[in-house]
Protein backbone atom coordinates (compact mmCIF):
# COMPACT_ATOMS: atom_id res chain seq x y z
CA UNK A 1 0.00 0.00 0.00
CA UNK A 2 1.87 3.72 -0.92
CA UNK A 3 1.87 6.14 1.74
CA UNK A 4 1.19 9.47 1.82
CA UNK A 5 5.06 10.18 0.67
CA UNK A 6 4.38 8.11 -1.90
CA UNK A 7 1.53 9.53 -3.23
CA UNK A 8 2.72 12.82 -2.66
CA UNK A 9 6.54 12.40 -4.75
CA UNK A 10 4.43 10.48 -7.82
CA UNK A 11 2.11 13.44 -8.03
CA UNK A 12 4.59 15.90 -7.88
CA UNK A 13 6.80 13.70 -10.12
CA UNK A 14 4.34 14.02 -12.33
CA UNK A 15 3.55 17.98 -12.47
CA UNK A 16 7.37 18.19 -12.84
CA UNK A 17 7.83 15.77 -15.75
CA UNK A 18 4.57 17.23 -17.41
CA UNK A 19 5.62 20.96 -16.86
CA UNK A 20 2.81 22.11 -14.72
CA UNK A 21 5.42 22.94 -11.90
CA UNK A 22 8.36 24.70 -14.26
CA UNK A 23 11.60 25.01 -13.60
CA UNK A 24 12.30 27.57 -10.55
CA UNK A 25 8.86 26.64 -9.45
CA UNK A 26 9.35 26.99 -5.31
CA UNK A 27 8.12 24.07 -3.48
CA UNK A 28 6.95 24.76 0.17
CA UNK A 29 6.23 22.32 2.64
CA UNK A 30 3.46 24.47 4.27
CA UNK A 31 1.38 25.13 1.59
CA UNK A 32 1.85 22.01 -0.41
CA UNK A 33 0.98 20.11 3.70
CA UNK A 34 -1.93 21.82 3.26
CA UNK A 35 -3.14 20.76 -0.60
CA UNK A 36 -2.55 17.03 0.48
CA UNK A 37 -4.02 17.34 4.02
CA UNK A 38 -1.14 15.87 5.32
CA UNK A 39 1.67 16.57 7.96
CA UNK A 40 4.77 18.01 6.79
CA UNK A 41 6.47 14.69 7.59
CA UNK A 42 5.41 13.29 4.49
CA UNK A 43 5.72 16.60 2.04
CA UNK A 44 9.09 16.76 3.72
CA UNK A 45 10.02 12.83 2.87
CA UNK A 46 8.45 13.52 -0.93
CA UNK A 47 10.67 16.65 -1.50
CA UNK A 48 13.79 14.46 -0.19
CA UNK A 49 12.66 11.76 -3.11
CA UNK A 50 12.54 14.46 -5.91
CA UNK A 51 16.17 15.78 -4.62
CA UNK A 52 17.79 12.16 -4.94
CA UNK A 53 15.91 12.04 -8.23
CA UNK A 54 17.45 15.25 -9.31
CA UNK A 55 13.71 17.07 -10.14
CA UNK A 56 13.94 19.50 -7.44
CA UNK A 57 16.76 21.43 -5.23
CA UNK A 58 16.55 21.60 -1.68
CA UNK A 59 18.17 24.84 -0.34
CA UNK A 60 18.81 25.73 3.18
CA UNK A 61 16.58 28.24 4.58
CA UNK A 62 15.46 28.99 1.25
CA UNK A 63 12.88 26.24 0.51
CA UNK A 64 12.59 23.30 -2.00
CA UNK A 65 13.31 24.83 -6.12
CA UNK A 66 12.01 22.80 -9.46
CA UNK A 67 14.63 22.13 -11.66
CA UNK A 68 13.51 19.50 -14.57
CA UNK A 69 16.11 18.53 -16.82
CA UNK A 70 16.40 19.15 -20.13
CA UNK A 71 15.39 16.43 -22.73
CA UNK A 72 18.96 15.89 -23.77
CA UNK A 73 20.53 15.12 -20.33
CA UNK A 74 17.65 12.77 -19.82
CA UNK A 75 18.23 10.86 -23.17
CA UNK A 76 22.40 10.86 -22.09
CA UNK A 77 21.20 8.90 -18.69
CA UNK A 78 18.77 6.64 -20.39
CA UNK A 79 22.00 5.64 -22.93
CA UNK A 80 24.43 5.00 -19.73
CA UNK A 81 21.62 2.98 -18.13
CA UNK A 82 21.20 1.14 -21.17
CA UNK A 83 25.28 0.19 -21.04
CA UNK A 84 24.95 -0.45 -17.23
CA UNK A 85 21.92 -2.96 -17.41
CA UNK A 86 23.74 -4.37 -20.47
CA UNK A 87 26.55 -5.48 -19.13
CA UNK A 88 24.26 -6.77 -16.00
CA UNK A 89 22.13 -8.83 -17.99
CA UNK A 90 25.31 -10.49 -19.46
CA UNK A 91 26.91 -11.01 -16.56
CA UNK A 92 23.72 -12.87 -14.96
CA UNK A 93 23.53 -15.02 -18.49
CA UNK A 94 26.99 -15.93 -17.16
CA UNK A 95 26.44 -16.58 -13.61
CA UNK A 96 22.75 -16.87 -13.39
CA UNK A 97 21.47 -20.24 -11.71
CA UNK A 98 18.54 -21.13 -10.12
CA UNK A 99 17.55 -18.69 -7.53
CA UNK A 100 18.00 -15.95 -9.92
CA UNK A 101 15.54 -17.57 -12.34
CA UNK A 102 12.68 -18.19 -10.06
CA UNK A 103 13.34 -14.49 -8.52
CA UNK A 104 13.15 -12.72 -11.69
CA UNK A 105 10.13 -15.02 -12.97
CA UNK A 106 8.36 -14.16 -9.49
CA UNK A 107 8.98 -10.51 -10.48
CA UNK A 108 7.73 -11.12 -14.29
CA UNK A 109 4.20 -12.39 -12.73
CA UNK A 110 3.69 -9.38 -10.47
CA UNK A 111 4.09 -7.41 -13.36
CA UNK A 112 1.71 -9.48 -15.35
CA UNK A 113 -0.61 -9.05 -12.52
CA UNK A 114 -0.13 -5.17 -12.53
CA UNK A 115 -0.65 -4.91 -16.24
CA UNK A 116 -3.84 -6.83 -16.46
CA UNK A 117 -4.89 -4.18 -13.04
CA UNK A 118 -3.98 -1.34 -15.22
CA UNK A 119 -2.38 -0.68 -12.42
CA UNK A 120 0.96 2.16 -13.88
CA UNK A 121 1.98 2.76 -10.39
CA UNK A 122 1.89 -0.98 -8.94
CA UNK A 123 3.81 -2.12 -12.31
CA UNK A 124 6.60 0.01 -11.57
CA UNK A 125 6.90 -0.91 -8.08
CA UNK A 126 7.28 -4.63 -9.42
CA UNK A 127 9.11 -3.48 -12.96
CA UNK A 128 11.89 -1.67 -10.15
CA UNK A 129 12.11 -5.34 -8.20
CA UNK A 130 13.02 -6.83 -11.92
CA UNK A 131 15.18 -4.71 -12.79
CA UNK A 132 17.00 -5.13 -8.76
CA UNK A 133 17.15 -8.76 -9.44
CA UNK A 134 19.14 -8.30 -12.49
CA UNK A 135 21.65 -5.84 -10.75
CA UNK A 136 22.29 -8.37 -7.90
CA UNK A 137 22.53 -10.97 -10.25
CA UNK A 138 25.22 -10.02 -11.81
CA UNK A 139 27.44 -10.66 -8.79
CA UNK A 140 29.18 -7.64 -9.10
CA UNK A 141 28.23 -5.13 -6.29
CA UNK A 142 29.95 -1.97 -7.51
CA UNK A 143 28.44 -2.67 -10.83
CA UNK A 144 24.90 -3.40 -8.69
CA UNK A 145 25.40 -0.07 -6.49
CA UNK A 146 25.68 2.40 -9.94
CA UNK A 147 22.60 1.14 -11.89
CA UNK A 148 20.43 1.59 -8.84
CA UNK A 149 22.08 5.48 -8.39
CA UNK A 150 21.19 5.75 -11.57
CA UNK A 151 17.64 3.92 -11.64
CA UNK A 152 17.32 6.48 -8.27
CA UNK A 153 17.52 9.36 -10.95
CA UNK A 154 15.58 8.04 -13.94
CA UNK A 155 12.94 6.65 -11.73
CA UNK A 156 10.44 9.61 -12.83
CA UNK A 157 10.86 9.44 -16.30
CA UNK A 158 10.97 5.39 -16.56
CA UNK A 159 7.39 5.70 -14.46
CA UNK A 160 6.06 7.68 -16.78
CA UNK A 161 6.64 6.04 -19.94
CA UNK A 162 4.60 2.98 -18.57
CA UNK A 163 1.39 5.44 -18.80
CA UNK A 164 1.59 5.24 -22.39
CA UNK A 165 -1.08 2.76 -23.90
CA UNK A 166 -0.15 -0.72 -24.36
CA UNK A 167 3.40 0.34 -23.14
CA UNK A 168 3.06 -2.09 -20.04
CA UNK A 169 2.31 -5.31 -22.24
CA UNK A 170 5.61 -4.10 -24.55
CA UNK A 171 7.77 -4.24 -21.01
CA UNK A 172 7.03 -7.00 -20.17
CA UNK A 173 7.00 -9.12 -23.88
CA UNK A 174 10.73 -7.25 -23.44
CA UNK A 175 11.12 -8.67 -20.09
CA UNK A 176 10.24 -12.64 -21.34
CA UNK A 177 13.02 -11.82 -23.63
CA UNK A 178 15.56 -10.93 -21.24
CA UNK A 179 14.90 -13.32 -18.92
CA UNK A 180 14.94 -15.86 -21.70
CA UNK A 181 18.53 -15.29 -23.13
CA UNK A 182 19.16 -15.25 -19.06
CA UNK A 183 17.73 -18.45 -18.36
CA UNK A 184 19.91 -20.34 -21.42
CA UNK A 185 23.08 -18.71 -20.76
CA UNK A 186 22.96 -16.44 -23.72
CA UNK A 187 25.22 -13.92 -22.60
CA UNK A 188 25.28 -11.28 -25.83
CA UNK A 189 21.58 -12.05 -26.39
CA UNK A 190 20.55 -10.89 -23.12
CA UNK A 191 23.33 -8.21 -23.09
CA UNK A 192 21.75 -6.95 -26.43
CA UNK A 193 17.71 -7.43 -24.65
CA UNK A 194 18.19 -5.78 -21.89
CA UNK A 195 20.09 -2.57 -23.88
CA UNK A 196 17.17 -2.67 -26.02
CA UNK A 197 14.96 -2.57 -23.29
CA UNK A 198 16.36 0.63 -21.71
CA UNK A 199 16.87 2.57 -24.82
CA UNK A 200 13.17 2.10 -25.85
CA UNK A 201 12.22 3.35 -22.20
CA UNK A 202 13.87 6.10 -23.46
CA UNK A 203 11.84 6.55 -26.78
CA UNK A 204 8.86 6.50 -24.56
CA UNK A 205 9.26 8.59 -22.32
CA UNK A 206 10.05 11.39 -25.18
CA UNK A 207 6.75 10.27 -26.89
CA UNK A 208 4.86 10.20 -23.15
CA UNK A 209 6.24 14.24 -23.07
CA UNK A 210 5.34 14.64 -26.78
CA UNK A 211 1.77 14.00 -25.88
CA UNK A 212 1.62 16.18 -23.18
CA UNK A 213 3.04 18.73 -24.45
CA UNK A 214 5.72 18.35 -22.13
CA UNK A 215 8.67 18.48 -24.32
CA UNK A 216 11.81 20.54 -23.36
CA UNK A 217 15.18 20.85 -25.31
C-alpha cells in the first residue's frame, strides 16, 4: 500500500515531468501540507525523493526549487543505463542459476498481474524489483550499487513512460526476452535485450512528453 510520501513524490513527479510545476517553481512544505491534508512529515520525505531524483533542489533556509532537466541530459542517462543494465544482464547469463531464475520469474508475474490491473503505479513498483534482481545478479556489487544510483535518478521518467497505452504489455513481452537469453546462458543475447529494453524506455518517455506537451530541449 503507498503512503502518503508516496503519493505525494508520484504526483509531484508528475507535475514536474509534465511541466505544470516549471523550472524555478518553489516548493513549500506548508502550503503544499496543506493541498494534500497531510503533515509536513510526508511533504518533507516527498521533497527528499525528488532531490535524490534530481527534479527538485533543496536549499537551506530557502525552501525546495524545481529544476527538470532538459530532454537531452535525460536521453544521455537513459543511454548509460542502457550500457549499465547491459553489461548486468550479461553477466547474470553468465552466472545466473537457479535462484535468480525463479526471482526474476516471481517478479515477471507481479508485473503481469499489474498490467492486467492497469495498475501504472503498482507495475513500476514490481518493474523496479526486476530490474533489482538483475543488478544483484550479476554478482558484481559496484556494478549493482551504480545502476540503482542511476535507476534512483531516472525513476520519474521510466514511471512515466509505462502510462503510455499498451506500453506495459511491450515491457514485459521485453522482459520474457531478457529473462529468456538469461535463463539459457545467452550472454550477448541478453546483453543486447536488456540494452534494447532501456533505450526504448527512453523513446517513450520522449513520446509520453510529446503527448503532453511536455517536451523541453
Amino acid at each position: 500500500m503507498a503512503s502518503a510520501a508516496d503519493e505525494i513524490s508520484e504526483m509531484l513527479e508528475t507535475e514536474i515531468v509534465e511541466g505544470v510545476l516549471p523550472p524555478g517553481t518553489r516548493l513549500e512544505e506548508p502550503a503544499l501540507a496543506e493541498r494534500f491534508g497531510v503533515s509536513r512529515t510526508p511533504v518533507r520525505e516527498a521533497l527528499q525523493r525528488l532531490s535524490a531524483s534530481g527534479l527538485v533542489e533543496l536549499k537551506p533556509r530557502r525552501g525546495t526549487q524545481v529544476l527538470n532537466p532538459s530532454i537531452g541530459r535525460i536521453v544521455e542517462m537513459f543511454e548509460v543505463m542502457a550500457e549499465l543494465e547491459a553489461v548486468c544482464a550479461r553477466l547474470c547469463a553468465r552466472r545466473g542459476g537457479p535462484a535468480l531464475f525463479s526471482n526474476l520469474r516471481l517478479w515477471m508475474d507481479r508485473c503481469a498481474a499489474a498490467a492486467r490491473a492497469g495498475d501504472a503505479s503498482a507495475y513500476y513498483a514490481a518493474n523496479k524489483g526486476f530490474h533489482s534482481a538483475i543488478y544483484a545478479g550479476s554478482q558484481n556489487l559496484f556494478l549493482a550499487e551504480q545502476a540503482e544510483l542511476l535507476h534512483l535518478r531516472l525513476t520519474p521518467f521510466r514511471r512515466q513512460q509505462l502510462r503510455l497505452p499498451r506500453r506495459m504489455t511491450q515491457s514485459l513481452a521485453e522482459h520474457a526476452r531478457i529473462v529468456t537469453a538469461i535463463e539459457d546462458g545467452d550472454a550477448a543475447a541478453a546483453e543486447e535485450a536488456q540494452r534494447a529494453h532501456i533505450l526504448i524506455q527512453g523513446e517513450r518517455f520522449t513520446d509520453f512528453l510529446a503527448l503532453h506537451g511536455g517536451a523541453r530541449v
